[in-house]
Protein backbone atom coordinates (compact mmCIF):
# COMPACT_ATOMS: atom_id res chain seq x y z
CA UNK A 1 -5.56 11.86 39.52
CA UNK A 2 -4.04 9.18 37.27
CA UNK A 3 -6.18 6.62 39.13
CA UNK A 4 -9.58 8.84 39.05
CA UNK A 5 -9.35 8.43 35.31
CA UNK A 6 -8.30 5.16 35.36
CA UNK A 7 -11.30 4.02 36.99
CA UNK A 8 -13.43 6.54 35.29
CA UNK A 9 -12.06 4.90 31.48
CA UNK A 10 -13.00 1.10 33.26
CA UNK A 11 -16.47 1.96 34.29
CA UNK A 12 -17.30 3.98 30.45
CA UNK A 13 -15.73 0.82 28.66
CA UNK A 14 -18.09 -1.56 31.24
CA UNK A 15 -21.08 0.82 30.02
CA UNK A 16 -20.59 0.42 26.63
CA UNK A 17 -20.56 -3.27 26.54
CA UNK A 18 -22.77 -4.19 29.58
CA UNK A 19 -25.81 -5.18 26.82
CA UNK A 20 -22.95 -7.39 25.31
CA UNK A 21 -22.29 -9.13 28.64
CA UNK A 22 -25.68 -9.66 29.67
CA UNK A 23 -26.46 -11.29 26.04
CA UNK A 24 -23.52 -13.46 26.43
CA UNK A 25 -24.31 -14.41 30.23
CA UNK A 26 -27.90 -15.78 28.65
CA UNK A 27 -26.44 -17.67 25.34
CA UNK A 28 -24.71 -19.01 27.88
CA UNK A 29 -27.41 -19.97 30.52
CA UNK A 30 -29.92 -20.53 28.36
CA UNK A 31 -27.97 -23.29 26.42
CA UNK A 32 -26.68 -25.09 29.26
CA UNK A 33 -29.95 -25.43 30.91
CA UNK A 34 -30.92 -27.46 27.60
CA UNK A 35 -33.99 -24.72 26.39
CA UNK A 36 -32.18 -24.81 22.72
CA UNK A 37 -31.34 -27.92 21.04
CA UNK A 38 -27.50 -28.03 20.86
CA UNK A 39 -27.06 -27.90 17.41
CA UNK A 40 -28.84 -24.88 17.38
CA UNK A 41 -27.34 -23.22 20.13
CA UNK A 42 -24.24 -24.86 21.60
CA UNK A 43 -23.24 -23.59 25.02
CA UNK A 44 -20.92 -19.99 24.76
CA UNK A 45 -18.14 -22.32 26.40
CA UNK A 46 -17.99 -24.72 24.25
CA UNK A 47 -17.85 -22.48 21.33
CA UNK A 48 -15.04 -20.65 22.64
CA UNK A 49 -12.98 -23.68 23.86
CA UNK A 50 -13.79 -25.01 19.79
CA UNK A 51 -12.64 -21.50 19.35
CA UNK A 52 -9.36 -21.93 20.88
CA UNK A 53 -8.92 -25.18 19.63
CA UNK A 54 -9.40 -24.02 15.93
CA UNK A 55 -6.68 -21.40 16.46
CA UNK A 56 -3.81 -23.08 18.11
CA UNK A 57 -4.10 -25.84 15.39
CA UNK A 58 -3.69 -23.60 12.97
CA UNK A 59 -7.12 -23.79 11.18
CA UNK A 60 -8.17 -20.12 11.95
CA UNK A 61 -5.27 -18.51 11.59
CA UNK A 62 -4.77 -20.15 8.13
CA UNK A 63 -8.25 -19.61 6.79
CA UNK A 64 -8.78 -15.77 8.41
CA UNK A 65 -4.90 -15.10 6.20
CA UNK A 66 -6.99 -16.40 3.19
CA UNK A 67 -10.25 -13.95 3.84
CA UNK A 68 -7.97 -11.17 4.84
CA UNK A 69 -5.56 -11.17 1.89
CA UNK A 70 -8.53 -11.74 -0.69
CA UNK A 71 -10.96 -8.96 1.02
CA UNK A 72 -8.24 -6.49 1.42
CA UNK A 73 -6.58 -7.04 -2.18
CA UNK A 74 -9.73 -6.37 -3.72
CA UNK A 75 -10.75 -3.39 -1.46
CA UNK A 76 -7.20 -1.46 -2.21
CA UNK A 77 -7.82 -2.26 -5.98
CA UNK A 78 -11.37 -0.86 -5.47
CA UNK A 79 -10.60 1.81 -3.66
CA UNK A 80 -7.77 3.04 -6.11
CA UNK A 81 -10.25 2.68 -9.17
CA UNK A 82 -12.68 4.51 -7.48
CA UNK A 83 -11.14 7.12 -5.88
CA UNK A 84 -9.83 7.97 -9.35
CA UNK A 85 -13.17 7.56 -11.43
CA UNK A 86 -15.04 9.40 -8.58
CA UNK A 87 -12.61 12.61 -8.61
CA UNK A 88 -12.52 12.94 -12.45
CA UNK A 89 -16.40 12.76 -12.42
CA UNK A 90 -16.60 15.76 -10.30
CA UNK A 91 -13.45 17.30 -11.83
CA UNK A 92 -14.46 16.74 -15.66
CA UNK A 93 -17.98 16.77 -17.70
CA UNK A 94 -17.08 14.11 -20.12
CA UNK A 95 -16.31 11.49 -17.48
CA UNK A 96 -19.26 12.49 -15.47
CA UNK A 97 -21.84 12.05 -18.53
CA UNK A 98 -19.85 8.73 -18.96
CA UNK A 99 -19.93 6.86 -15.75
CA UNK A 100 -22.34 8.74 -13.83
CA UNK A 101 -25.29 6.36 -15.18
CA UNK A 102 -22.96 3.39 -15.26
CA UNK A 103 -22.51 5.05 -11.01
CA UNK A 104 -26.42 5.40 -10.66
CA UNK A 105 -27.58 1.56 -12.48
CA UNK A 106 -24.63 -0.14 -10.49
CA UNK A 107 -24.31 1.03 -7.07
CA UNK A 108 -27.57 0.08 -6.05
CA UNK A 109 -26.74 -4.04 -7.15
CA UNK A 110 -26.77 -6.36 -4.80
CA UNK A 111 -23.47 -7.91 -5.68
CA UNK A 112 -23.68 -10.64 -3.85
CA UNK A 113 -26.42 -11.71 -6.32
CA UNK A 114 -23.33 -11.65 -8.67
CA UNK A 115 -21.95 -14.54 -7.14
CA UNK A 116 -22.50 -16.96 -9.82
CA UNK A 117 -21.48 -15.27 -12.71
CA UNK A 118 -17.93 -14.29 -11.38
CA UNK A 119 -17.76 -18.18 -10.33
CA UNK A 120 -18.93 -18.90 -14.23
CA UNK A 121 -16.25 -15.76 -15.66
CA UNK A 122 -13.65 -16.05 -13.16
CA UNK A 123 -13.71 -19.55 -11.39
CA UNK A 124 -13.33 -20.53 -7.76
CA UNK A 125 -10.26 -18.94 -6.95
CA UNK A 126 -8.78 -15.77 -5.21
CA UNK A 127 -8.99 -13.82 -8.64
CA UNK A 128 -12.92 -14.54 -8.52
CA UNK A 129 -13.41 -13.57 -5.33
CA UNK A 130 -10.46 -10.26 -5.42
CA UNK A 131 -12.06 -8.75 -8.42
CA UNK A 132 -15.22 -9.51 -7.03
CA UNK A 133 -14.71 -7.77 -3.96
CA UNK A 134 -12.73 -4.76 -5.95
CA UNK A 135 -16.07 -4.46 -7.71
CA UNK A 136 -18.48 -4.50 -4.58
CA UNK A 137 -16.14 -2.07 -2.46
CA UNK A 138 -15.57 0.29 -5.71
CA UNK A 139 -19.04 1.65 -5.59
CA UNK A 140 -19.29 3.33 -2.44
CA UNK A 141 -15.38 4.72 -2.62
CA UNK A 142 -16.15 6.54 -6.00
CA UNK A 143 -19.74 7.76 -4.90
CA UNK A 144 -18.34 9.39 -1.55
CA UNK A 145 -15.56 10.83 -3.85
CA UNK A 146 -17.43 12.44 -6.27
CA UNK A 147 -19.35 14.20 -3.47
CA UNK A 148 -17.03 15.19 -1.66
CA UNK A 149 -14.93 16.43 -4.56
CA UNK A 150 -18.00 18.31 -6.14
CA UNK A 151 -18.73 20.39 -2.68
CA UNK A 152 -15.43 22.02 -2.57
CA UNK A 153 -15.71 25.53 -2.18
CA UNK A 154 -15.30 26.83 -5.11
CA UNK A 155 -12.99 30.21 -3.36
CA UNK A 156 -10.07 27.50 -3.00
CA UNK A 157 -10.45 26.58 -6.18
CA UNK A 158 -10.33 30.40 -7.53
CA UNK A 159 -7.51 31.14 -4.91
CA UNK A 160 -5.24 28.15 -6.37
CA UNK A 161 -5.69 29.15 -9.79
CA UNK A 162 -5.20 33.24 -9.22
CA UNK A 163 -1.93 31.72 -7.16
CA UNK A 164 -0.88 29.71 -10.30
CA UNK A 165 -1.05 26.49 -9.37
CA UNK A 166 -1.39 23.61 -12.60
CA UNK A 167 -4.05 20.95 -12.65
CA UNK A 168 -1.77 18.62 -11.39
CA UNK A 169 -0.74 20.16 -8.18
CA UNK A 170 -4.52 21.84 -8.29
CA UNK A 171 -5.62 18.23 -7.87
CA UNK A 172 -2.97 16.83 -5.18
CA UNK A 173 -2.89 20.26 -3.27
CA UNK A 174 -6.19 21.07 -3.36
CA UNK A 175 -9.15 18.78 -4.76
CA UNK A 176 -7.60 15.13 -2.78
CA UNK A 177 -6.96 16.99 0.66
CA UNK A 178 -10.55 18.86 0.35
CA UNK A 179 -12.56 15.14 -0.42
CA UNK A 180 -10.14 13.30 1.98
CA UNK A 181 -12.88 13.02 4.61
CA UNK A 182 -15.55 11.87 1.87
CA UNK A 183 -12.88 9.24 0.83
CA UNK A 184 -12.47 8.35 3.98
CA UNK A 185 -16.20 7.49 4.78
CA UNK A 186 -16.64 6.02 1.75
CA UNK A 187 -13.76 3.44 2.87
CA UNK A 188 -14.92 2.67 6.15
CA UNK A 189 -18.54 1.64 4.23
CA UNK A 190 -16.64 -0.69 1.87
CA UNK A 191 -14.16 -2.15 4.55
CA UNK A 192 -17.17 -4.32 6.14
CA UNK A 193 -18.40 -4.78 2.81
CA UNK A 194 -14.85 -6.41 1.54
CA UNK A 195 -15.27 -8.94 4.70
CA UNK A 196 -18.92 -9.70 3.95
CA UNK A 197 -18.53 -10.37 0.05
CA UNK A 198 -15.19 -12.15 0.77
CA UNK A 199 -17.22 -14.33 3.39
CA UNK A 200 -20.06 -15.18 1.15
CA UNK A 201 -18.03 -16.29 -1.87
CA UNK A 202 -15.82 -18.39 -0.24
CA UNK A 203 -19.38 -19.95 2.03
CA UNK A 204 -20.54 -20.70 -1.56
CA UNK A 205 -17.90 -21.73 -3.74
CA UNK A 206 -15.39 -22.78 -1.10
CA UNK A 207 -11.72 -23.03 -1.87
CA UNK A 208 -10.56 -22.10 1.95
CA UNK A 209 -11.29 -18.89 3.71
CA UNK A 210 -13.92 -18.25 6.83
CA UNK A 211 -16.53 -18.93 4.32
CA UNK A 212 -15.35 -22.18 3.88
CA UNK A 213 -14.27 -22.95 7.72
CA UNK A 214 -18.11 -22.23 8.48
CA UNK A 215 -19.75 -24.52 5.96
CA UNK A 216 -17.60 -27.08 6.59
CA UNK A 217 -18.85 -27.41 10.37
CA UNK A 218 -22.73 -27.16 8.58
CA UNK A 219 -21.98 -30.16 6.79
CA UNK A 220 -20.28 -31.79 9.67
CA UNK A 221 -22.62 -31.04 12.26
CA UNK A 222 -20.38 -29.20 14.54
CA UNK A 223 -22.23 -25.98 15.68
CA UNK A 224 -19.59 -25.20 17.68
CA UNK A 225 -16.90 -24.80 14.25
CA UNK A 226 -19.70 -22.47 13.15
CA UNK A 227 -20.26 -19.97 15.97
CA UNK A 228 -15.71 -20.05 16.49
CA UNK A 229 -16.18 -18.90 13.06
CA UNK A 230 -18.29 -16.14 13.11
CA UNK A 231 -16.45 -15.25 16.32
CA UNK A 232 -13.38 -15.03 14.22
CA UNK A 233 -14.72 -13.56 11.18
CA UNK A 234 -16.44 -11.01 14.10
CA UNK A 235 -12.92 -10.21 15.72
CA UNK A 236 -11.06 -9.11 12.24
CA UNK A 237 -14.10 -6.45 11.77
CA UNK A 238 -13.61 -5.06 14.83
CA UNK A 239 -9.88 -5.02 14.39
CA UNK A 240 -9.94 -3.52 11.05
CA UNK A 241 -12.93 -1.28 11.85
CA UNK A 242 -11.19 -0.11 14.90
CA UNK A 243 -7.80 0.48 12.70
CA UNK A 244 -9.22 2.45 10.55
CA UNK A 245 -11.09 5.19 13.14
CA UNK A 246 -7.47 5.47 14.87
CA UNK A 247 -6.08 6.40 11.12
CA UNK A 248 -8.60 8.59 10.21
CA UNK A 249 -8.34 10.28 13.74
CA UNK A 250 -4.57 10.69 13.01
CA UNK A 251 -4.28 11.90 9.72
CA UNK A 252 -7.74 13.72 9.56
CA UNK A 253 -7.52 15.33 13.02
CA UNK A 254 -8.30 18.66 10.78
CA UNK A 255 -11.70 17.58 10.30
């Protein structure tokens, strides 16, 4: 039995990725037969052995530690901030005719378009690019929870308050618990979005990082530094991405 659904888990995993293979099985033919100019399209094998030179020297490993700690600094701060503002807009009239317009005008910014102040505000460093990211990632967190907070049933509301519960607990026992799910969708929008701002700012005003790793082989003319890069920078998504369902299917598992 054990084996039946051993095999049966090998062939739904070889399903889901056989597009993947085949794609990777033509990058691969294609470039060695010499139908793309190299520095276009290097050959899949040479990319990954650049790939596996990159990490045992140290280079990606270093440089994915500096796009990790400045992406996920900046989403925590931005998920905190907007968690918070999101609830109390749903939760409190004043706050919602405060930053629901400042919500509505913002979220739909491009803020990688933004790029150039924070490098003018903030400089080139990790506090550009952290608060930069806590401001990209803080949009979607406080949208998702302000809708989920606002379609709480209203009974468990009523039922809380007939039971005597304060505002305080009303809010941790009730309100967080109800928009978890909300909160939780909202995070796993802004998680890729941490990455992708992180990567940009550090492609454009350097100062280490995957950004950086991948310009560098532009303006050395190694393809190959490029595509290990994206591979890498491709890797911690799915990681993190992949993290994050297994939490949510953990602690959510109510849903």
């Amino acid at each position: 039995m054990d084996v039946t659904y051993a095999r049966d888990d090998v062939v739904t995993f070889t399903k889901s990725i056989y597009s993947l293979i085949i794609f990777l099985v033509l990058w691969e033919a294609v470039a060695q037969m010499g139908l793309v100019y190299y520095y276009y399209l290097p050959p899949l094998s040479d990319v990954l052995a650049r790939f596996v030179e990159l990490t045992l020297s140290g280079e990606i490993p270093y440089h994915s530690y500096l796009t990790l700690r400045r992406a996920l600094v900046g989403l925590v701060i931005g998920t905190v901030f907007g968690i918070l503002v999101g609830i109390l807009i749903a939760r409190n009239a004043v706050a919602e005719w405060f930053f629901d317009p400042i919500i509505k005008i913002g979220y739909p910014i491009p803020i990688i378009a933004l790029v150039p102040v924070f490098m003018l505000w903030f400089g080139i460093g990790d506090q550009s690019k952290i608060i930069m990211v806590a401001i990209g990632t803080f949009w979607p967190i406080a949208v998702n929870a302000r809708n989920s907070a606002q379609r709480i049933d209203k009974n468990y509301i009523r039922s809380a308050r007939m039971m005597g519960t304060s505002d305080r607990r009303l809010l941790w026992r009730v309100v967080f618990p109800a928009a978890s799910p909300g909160i939780v969708t909202g995070l796993q929008i802004a998680l890729p979005l941490s990455l992708i701002i992180t990567f940009v700012f550090e492609m454009v005003a350097g100062g280490g990082g995957l950004g950086a790793l991948e310009i560098e082989g532009v303006r050395t003319f190694d393809p190959t530094q490029v595509y290990a890069t994206i591979i890498a920078i491709m890797l911690i998504g799915i990681a993190l991405d992949r993290a994050l369902r297994l939490l949510r299917n953990h602690y959510l598992r109510w849903v």
